[in-house]
PDB file of N, CA and C in Angstrom:
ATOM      1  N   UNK A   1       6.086  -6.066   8.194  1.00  0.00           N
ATOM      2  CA  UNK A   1       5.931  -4.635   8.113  1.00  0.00           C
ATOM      3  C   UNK A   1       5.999  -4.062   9.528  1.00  0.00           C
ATOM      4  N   UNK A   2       6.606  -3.055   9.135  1.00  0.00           N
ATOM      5  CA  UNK A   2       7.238  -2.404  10.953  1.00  0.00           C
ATOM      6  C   UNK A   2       5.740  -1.038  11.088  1.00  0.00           C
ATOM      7  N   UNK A   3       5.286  -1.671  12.023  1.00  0.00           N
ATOM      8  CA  UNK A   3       4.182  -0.653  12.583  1.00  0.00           C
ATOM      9  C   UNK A   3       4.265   0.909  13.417  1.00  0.00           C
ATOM     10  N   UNK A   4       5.348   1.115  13.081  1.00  0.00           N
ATOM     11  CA  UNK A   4       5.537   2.494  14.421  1.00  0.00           C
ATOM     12  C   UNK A   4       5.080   3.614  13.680  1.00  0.00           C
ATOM     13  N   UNK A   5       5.247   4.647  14.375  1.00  0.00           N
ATOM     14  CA  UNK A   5       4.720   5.759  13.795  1.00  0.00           C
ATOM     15  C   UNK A   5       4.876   7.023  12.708  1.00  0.00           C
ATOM     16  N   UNK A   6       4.232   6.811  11.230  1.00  0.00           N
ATOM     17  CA  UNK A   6       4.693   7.292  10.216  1.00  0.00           C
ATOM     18  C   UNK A   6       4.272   8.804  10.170  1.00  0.00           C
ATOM     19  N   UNK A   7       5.572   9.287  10.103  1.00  0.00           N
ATOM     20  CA  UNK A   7       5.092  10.953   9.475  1.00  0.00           C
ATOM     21  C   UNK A   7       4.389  10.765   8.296  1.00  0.00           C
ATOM     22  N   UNK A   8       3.426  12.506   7.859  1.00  0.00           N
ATOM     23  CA  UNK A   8       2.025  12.485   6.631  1.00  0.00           C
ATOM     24  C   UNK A   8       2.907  12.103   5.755  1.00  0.00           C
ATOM     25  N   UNK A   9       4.179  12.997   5.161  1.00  0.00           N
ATOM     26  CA  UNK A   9       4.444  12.268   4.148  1.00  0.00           C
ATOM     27  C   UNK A   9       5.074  10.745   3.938  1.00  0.00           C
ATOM     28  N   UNK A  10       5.345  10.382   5.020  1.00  0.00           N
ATOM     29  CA  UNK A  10       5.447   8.417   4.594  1.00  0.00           C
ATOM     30  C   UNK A  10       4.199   7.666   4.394  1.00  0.00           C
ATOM     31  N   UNK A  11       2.744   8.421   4.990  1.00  0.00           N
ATOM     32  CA  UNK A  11       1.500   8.036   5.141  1.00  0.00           C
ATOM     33  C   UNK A  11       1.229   8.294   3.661  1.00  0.00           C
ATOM     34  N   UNK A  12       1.512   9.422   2.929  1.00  0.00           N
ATOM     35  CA  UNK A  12       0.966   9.793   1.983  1.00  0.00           C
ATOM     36  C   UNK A  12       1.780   9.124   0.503  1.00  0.00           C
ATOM     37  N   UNK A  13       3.154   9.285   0.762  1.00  0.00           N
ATOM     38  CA  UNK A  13       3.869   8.638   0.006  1.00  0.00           C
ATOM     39  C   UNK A  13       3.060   7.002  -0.387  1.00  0.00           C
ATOM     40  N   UNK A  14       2.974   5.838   0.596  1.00  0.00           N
ATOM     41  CA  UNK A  14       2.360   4.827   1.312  1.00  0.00           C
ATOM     42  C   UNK A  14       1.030   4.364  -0.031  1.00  0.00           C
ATOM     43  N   UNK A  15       0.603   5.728   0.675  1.00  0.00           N
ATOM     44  CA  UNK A  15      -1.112   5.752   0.108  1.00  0.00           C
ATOM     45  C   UNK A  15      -0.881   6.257  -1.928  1.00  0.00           C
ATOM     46  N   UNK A  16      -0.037   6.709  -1.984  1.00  0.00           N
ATOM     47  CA  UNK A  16      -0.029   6.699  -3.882  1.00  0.00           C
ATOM     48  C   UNK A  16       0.519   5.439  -4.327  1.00  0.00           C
ATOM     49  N   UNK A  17       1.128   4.721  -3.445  1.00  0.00           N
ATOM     50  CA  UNK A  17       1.644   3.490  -4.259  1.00  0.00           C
ATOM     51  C   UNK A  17       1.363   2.371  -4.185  1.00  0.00           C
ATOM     52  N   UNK A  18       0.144   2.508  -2.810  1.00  0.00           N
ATOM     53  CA  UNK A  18      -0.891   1.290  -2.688  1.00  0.00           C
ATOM     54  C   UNK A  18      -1.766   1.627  -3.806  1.00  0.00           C
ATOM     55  N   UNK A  19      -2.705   2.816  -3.875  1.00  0.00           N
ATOM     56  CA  UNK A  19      -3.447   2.967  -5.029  1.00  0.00           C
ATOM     57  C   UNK A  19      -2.668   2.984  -6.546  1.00  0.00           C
ATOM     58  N   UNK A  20      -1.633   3.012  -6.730  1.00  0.00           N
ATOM     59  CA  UNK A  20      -1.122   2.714  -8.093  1.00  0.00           C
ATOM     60  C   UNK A  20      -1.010   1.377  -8.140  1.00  0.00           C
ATOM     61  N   UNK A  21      -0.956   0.538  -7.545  1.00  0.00           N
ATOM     62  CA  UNK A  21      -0.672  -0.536  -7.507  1.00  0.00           C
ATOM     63  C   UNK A  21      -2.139  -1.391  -7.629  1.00  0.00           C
ATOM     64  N   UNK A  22      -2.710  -1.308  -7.128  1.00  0.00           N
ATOM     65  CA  UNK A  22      -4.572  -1.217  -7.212  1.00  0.00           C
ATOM     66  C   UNK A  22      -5.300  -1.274  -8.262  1.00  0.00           C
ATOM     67  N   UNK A  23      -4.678   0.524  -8.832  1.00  0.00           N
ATOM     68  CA  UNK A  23      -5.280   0.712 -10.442  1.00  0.00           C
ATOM     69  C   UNK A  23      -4.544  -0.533 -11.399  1.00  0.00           C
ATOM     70  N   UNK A  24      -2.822  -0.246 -10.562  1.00  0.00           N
ATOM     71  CA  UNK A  24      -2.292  -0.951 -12.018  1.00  0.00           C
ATOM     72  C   UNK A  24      -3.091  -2.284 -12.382  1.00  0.00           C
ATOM     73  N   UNK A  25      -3.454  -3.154 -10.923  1.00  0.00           N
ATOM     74  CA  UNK A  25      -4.091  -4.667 -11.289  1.00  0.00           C
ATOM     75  C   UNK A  25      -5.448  -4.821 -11.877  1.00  0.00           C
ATOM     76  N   UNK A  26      -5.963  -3.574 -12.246  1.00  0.00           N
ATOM     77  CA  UNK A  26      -7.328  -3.538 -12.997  1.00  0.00           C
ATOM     78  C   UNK A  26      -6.953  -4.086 -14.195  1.00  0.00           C
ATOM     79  N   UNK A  27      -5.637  -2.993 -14.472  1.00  0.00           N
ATOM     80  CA  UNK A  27      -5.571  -3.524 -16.264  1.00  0.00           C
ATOM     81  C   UNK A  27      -4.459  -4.682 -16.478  1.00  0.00           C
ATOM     82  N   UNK A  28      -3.889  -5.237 -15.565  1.00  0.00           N
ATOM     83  CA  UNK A  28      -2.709  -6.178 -16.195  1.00  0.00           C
ATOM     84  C   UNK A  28      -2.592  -7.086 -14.833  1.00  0.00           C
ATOM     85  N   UNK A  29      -2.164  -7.778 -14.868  1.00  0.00           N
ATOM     86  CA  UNK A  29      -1.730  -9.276 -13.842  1.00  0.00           C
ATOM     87  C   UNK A  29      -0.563  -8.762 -13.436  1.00  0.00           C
ATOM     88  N   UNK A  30      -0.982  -9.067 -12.052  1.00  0.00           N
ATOM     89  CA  UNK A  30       0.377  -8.502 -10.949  1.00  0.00           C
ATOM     90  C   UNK A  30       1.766  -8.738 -11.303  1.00  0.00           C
ATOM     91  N   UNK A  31       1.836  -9.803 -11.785  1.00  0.00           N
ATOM     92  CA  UNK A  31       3.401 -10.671 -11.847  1.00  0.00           C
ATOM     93  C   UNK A  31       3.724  -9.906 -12.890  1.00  0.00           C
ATOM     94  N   UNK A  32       2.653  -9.402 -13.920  1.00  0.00           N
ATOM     95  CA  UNK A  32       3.802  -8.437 -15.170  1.00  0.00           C
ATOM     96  C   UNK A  32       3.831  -6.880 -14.861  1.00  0.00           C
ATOM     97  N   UNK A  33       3.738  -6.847 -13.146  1.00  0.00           N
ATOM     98  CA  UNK A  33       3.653  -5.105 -12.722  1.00  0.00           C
ATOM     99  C   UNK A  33       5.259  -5.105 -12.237  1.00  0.00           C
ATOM    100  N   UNK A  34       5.420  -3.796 -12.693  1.00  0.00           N
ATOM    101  CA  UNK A  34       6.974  -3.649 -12.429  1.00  0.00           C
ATOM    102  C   UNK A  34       6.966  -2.353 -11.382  1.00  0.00           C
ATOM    103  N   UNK A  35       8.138  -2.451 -10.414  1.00  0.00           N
ATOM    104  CA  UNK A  35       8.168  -1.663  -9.610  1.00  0.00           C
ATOM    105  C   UNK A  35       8.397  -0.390 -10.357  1.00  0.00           C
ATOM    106  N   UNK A  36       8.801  -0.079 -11.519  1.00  0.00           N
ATOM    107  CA  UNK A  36       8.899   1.313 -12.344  1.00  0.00           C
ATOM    108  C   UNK A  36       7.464   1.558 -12.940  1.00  0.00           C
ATOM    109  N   UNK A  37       6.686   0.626 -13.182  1.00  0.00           N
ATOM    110  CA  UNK A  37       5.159   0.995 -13.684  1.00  0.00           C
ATOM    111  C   UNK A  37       4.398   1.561 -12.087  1.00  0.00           C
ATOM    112  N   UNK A  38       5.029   0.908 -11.169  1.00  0.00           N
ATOM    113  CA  UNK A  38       4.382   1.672  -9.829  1.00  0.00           C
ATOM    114  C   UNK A  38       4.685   3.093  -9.637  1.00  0.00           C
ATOM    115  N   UNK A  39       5.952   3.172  -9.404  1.00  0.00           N
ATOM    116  CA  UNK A  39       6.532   4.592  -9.201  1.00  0.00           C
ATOM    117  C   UNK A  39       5.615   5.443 -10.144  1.00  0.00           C
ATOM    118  N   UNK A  40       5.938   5.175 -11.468  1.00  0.00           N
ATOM    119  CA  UNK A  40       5.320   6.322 -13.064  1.00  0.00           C
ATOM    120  C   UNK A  40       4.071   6.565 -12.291  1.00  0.00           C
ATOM    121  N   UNK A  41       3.099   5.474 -11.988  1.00  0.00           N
ATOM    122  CA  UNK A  41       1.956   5.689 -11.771  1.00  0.00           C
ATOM    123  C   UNK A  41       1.310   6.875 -10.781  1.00  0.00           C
ATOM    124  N   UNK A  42       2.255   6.706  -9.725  1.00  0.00           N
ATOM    125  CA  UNK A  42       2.212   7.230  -8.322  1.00  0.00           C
ATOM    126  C   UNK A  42       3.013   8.380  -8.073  1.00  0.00           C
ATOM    127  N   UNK A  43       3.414   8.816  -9.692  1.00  0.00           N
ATOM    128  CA  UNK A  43       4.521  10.044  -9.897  1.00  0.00           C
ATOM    129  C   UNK A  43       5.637   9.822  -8.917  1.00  0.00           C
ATOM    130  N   UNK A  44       6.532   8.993  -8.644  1.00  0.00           N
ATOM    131  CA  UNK A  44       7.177   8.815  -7.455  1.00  0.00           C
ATOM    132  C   UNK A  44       8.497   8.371  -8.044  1.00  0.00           C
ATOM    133  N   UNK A  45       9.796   8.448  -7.346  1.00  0.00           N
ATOM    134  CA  UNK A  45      11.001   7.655  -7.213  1.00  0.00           C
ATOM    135  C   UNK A  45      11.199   6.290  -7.348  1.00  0.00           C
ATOM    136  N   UNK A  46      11.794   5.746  -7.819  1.00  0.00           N
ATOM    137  CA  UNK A  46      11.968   4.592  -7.426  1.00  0.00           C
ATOM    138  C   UNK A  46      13.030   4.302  -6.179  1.00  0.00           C
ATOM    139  N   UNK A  47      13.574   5.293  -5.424  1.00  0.00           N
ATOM    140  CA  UNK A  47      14.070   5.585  -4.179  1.00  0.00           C
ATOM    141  C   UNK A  47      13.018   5.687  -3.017  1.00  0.00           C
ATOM    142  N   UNK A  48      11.748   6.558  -3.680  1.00  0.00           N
ATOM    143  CA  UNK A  48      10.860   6.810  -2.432  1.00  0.00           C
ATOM    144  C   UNK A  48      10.134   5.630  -2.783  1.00  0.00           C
ATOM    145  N   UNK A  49      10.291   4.397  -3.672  1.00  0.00           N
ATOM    146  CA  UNK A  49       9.504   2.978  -3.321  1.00  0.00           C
ATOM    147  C   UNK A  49      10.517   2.035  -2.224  1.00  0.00           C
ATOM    148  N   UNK A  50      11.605   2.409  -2.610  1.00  0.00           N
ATOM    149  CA  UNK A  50      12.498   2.016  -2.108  1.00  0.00           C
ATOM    150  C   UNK A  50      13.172   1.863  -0.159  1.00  0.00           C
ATOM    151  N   UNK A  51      12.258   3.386  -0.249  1.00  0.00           N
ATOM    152  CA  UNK A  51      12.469   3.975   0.801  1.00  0.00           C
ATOM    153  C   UNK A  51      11.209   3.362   1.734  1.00  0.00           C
ATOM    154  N   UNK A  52      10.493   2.934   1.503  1.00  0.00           N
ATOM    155  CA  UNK A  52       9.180   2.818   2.041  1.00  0.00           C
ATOM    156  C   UNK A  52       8.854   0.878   2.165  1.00  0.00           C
ATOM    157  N   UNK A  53       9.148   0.419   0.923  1.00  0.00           N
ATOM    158  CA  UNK A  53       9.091  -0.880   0.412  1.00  0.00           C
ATOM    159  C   UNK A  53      10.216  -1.902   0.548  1.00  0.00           C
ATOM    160  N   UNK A  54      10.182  -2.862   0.714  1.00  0.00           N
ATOM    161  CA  UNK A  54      11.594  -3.884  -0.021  1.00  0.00           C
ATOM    162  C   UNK A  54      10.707  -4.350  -1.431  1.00  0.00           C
ATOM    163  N   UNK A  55       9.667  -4.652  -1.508  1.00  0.00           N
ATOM    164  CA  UNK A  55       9.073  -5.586  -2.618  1.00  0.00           C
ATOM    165  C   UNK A  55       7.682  -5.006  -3.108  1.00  0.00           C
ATOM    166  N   UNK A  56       7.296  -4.903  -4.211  1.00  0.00           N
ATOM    167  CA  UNK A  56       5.818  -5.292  -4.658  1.00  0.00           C
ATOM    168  C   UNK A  56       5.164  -5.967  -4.020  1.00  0.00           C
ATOM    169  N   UNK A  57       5.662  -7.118  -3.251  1.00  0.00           N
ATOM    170  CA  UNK A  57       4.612  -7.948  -2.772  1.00  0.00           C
ATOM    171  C   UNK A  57       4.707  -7.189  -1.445  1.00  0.00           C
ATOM    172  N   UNK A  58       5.733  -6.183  -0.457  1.00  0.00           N
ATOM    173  CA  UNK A  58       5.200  -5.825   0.459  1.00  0.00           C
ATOM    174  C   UNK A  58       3.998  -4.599   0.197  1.00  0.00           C
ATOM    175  N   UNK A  59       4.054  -3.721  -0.837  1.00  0.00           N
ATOM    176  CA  UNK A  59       3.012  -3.117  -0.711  1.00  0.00           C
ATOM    177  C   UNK A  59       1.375  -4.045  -0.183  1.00  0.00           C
ATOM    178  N   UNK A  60       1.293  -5.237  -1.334  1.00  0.00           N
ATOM    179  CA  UNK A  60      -0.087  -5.829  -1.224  1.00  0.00           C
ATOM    180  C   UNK A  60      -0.148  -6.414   0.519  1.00  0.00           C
ATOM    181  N   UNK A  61       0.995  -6.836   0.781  1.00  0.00           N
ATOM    182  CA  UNK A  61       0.995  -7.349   2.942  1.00  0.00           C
ATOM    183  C   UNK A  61       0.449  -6.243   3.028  1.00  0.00           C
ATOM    184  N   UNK A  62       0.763  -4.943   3.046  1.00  0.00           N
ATOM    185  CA  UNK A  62       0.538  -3.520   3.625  1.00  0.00           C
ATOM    186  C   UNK A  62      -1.418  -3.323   3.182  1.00  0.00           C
ATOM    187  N   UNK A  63      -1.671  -3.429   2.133  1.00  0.00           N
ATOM    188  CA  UNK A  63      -3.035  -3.100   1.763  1.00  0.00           C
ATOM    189  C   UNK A  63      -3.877  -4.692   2.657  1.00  0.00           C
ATOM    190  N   UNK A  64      -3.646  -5.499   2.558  1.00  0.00           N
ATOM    191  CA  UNK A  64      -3.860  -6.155   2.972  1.00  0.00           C
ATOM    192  C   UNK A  64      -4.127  -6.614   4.545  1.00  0.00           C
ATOM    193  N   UNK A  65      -3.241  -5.679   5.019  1.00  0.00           N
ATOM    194  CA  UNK A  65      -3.012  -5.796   6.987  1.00  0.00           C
ATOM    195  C   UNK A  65      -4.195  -4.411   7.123  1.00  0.00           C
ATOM    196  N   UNK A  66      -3.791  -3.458   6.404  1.00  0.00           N
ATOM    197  CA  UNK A  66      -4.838  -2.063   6.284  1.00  0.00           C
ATOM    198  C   UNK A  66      -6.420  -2.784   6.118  1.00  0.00           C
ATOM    199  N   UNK A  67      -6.958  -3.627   5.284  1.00  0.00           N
ATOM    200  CA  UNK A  67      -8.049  -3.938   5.029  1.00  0.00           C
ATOM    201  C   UNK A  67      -8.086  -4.662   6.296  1.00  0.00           C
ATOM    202  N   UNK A  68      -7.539  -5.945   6.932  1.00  0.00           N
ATOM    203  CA  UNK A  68      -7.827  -6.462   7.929  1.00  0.00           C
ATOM    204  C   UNK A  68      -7.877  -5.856   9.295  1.00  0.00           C
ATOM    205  N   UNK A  69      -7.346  -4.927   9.553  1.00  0.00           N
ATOM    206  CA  UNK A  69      -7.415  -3.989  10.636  1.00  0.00           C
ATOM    207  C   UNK A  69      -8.750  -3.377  10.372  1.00  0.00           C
ATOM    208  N   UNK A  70      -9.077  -2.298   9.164  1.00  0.00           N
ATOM    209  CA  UNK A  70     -10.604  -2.025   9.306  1.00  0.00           C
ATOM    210  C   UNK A  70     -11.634  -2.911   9.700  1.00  0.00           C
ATOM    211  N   UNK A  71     -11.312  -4.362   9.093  1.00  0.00           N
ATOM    212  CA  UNK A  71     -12.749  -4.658   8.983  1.00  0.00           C
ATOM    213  C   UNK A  71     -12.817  -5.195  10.899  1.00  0.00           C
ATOM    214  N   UNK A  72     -11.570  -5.822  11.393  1.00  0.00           N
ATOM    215  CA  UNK A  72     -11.592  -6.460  12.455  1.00  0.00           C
ATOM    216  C   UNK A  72     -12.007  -5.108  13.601  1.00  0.00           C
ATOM    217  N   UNK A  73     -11.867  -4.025  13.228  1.00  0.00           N
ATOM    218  CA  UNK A  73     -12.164  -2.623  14.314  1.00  0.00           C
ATOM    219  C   UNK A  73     -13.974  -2.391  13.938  1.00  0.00           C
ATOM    220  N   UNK A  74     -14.154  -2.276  12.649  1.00  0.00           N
ATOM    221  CA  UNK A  74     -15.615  -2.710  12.067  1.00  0.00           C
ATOM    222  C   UNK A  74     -16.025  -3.449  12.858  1.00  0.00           C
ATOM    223  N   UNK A  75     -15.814  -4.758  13.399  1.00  0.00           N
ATOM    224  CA  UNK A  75     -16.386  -5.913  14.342  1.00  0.00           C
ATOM    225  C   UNK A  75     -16.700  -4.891  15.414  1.00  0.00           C
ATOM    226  N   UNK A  76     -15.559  -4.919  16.166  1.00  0.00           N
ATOM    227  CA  UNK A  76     -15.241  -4.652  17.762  1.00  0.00           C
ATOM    228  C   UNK A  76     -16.739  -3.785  18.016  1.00  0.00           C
ATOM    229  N   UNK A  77     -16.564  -2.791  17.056  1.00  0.00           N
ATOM    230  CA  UNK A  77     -17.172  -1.240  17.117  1.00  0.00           C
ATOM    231  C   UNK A  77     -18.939  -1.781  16.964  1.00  0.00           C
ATOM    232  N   UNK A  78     -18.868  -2.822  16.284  1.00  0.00           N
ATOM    233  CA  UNK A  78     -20.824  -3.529  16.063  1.00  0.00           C
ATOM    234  C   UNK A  78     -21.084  -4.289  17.250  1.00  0.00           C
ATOM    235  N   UNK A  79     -19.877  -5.096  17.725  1.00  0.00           N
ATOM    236  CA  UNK A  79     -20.229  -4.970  19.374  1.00  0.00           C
ATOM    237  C   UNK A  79     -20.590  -4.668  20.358  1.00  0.00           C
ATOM    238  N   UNK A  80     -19.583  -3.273  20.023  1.00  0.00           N
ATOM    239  CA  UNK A  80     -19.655  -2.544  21.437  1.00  0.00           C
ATOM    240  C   UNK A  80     -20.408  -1.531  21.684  1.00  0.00           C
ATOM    241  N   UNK A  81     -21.393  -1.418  20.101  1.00  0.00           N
ATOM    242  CA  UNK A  81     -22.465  -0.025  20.118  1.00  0.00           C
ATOM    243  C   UNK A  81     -23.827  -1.155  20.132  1.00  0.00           C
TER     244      UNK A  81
END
Protein backbone atom coordinates (compact mmCIF):
# COMPACT_ATOMS: atom_id res chain seq x y z
CA UNK A 1 0.00 0.00 0.00
CA UNK A 2 1.37 3.35 -1.27
CA UNK A 3 1.42 5.82 1.72
CA UNK A 4 1.48 9.41 0.22
CA UNK A 5 -0.88 11.86 0.64
CA UNK A 6 -4.69 11.23 0.19
CA UNK A 7 -7.20 13.91 -0.64
CA UNK A 8 -10.79 13.79 1.99
CA UNK A 9 -12.45 12.18 -0.61
CA UNK A 10 -9.91 9.14 -1.17
CA UNK A 11 -9.76 9.26 2.83
CA UNK A 12 -13.41 9.07 2.90
CA UNK A 13 -14.08 6.92 -0.03
CA UNK A 14 -11.17 4.47 1.97
CA UNK A 15 -13.12 4.74 5.21
CA UNK A 16 -16.82 3.35 3.68
CA UNK A 17 -15.23 0.38 2.32
CA UNK A 18 -13.08 -0.53 5.20
CA UNK A 19 -16.26 -0.27 7.35
CA UNK A 20 -18.40 -2.22 4.80
CA UNK A 21 -16.13 -4.66 4.74
CA UNK A 22 -16.03 -4.93 8.70
CA UNK A 23 -19.85 -5.01 8.92
CA UNK A 24 -19.91 -7.37 5.99
CA UNK A 25 -17.57 -10.04 8.22
CA UNK A 26 -20.01 -9.88 11.16
CA UNK A 27 -22.54 -11.69 9.12
CA UNK A 28 -20.71 -14.00 6.57
CA UNK A 29 -16.97 -15.39 6.12
CA UNK A 30 -14.68 -13.27 4.21
CA UNK A 31 -13.89 -15.70 1.36
CA UNK A 32 -17.81 -15.61 0.44
CA UNK A 33 -17.53 -11.48 0.46
CA UNK A 34 -17.63 -10.23 -2.95
CA UNK A 35 -16.16 -7.09 -4.09
CA UNK A 36 -19.93 -6.07 -5.36
CA UNK A 37 -21.37 -6.92 -1.74
CA UNK A 38 -18.59 -4.25 -0.70
CA UNK A 39 -19.33 -1.53 -3.07
CA UNK A 40 -23.64 -2.10 -2.39
CA UNK A 41 -22.66 -1.81 1.12
CA UNK A 42 -20.54 1.33 1.02
CA UNK A 43 -23.05 2.77 -1.70
CA UNK A 44 -20.01 2.94 -3.99
CA UNK A 45 -18.70 1.94 -7.64
CA UNK A 46 -17.13 -0.79 -8.30
CA UNK A 47 -14.66 1.70 -10.20
CA UNK A 48 -14.26 3.80 -6.99
CA UNK A 49 -13.15 0.15 -5.33
CA UNK A 50 -11.24 -0.13 -8.09
CA UNK A 51 -9.84 3.08 -8.00
CA UNK A 52 -8.61 2.90 -4.52
CA UNK A 53 -8.04 -1.09 -4.20
CA UNK A 54 -6.49 -3.95 -6.41
CA UNK A 55 -8.10 -6.68 -3.97
CA UNK A 56 -10.39 -7.40 -0.95
CA UNK A 57 -7.56 -8.58 0.68
CA UNK A 58 -5.89 -5.08 0.17
CA UNK A 59 -8.59 -3.34 1.96
CA UNK A 60 -7.99 -5.78 5.26
CA UNK A 61 -3.55 -4.87 4.71
CA UNK A 62 -5.05 -1.26 4.83
CA UNK A 63 -7.30 -1.76 8.17
CA UNK A 64 -4.78 -3.66 9.40
CA UNK A 65 -1.49 -1.23 8.88
CA UNK A 66 -4.29 1.61 10.25
CA UNK A 67 -4.77 -0.52 13.51
CA UNK A 68 -0.97 -1.10 13.80
CA UNK A 69 0.05 2.42 13.38
CA UNK A 70 -2.52 3.49 16.22
CA UNK A 71 -1.68 1.18 18.59
CA UNK A 72 2.34 1.48 17.93
CA UNK A 73 1.80 5.73 18.27
CA UNK A 74 -0.49 4.59 21.50
CA UNK A 75 3.01 3.14 22.79
CA UNK A 76 5.37 5.99 21.83
CA UNK A 77 2.77 8.59 23.34
CA UNK A 78 2.62 6.24 27.10
CA UNK A 79 6.24 6.78 26.95
CA UNK A 80 6.77 9.91 26.32
CA UNK A 81 3.96 11.44 28.73
Amino acid sequence: MDYKKENKQTKRTKSWLKDSILQLMKEESYDKISIKEITKRADLSRSAFYNNYNSKEDILYDIITDKLITSIKSLIDARTN
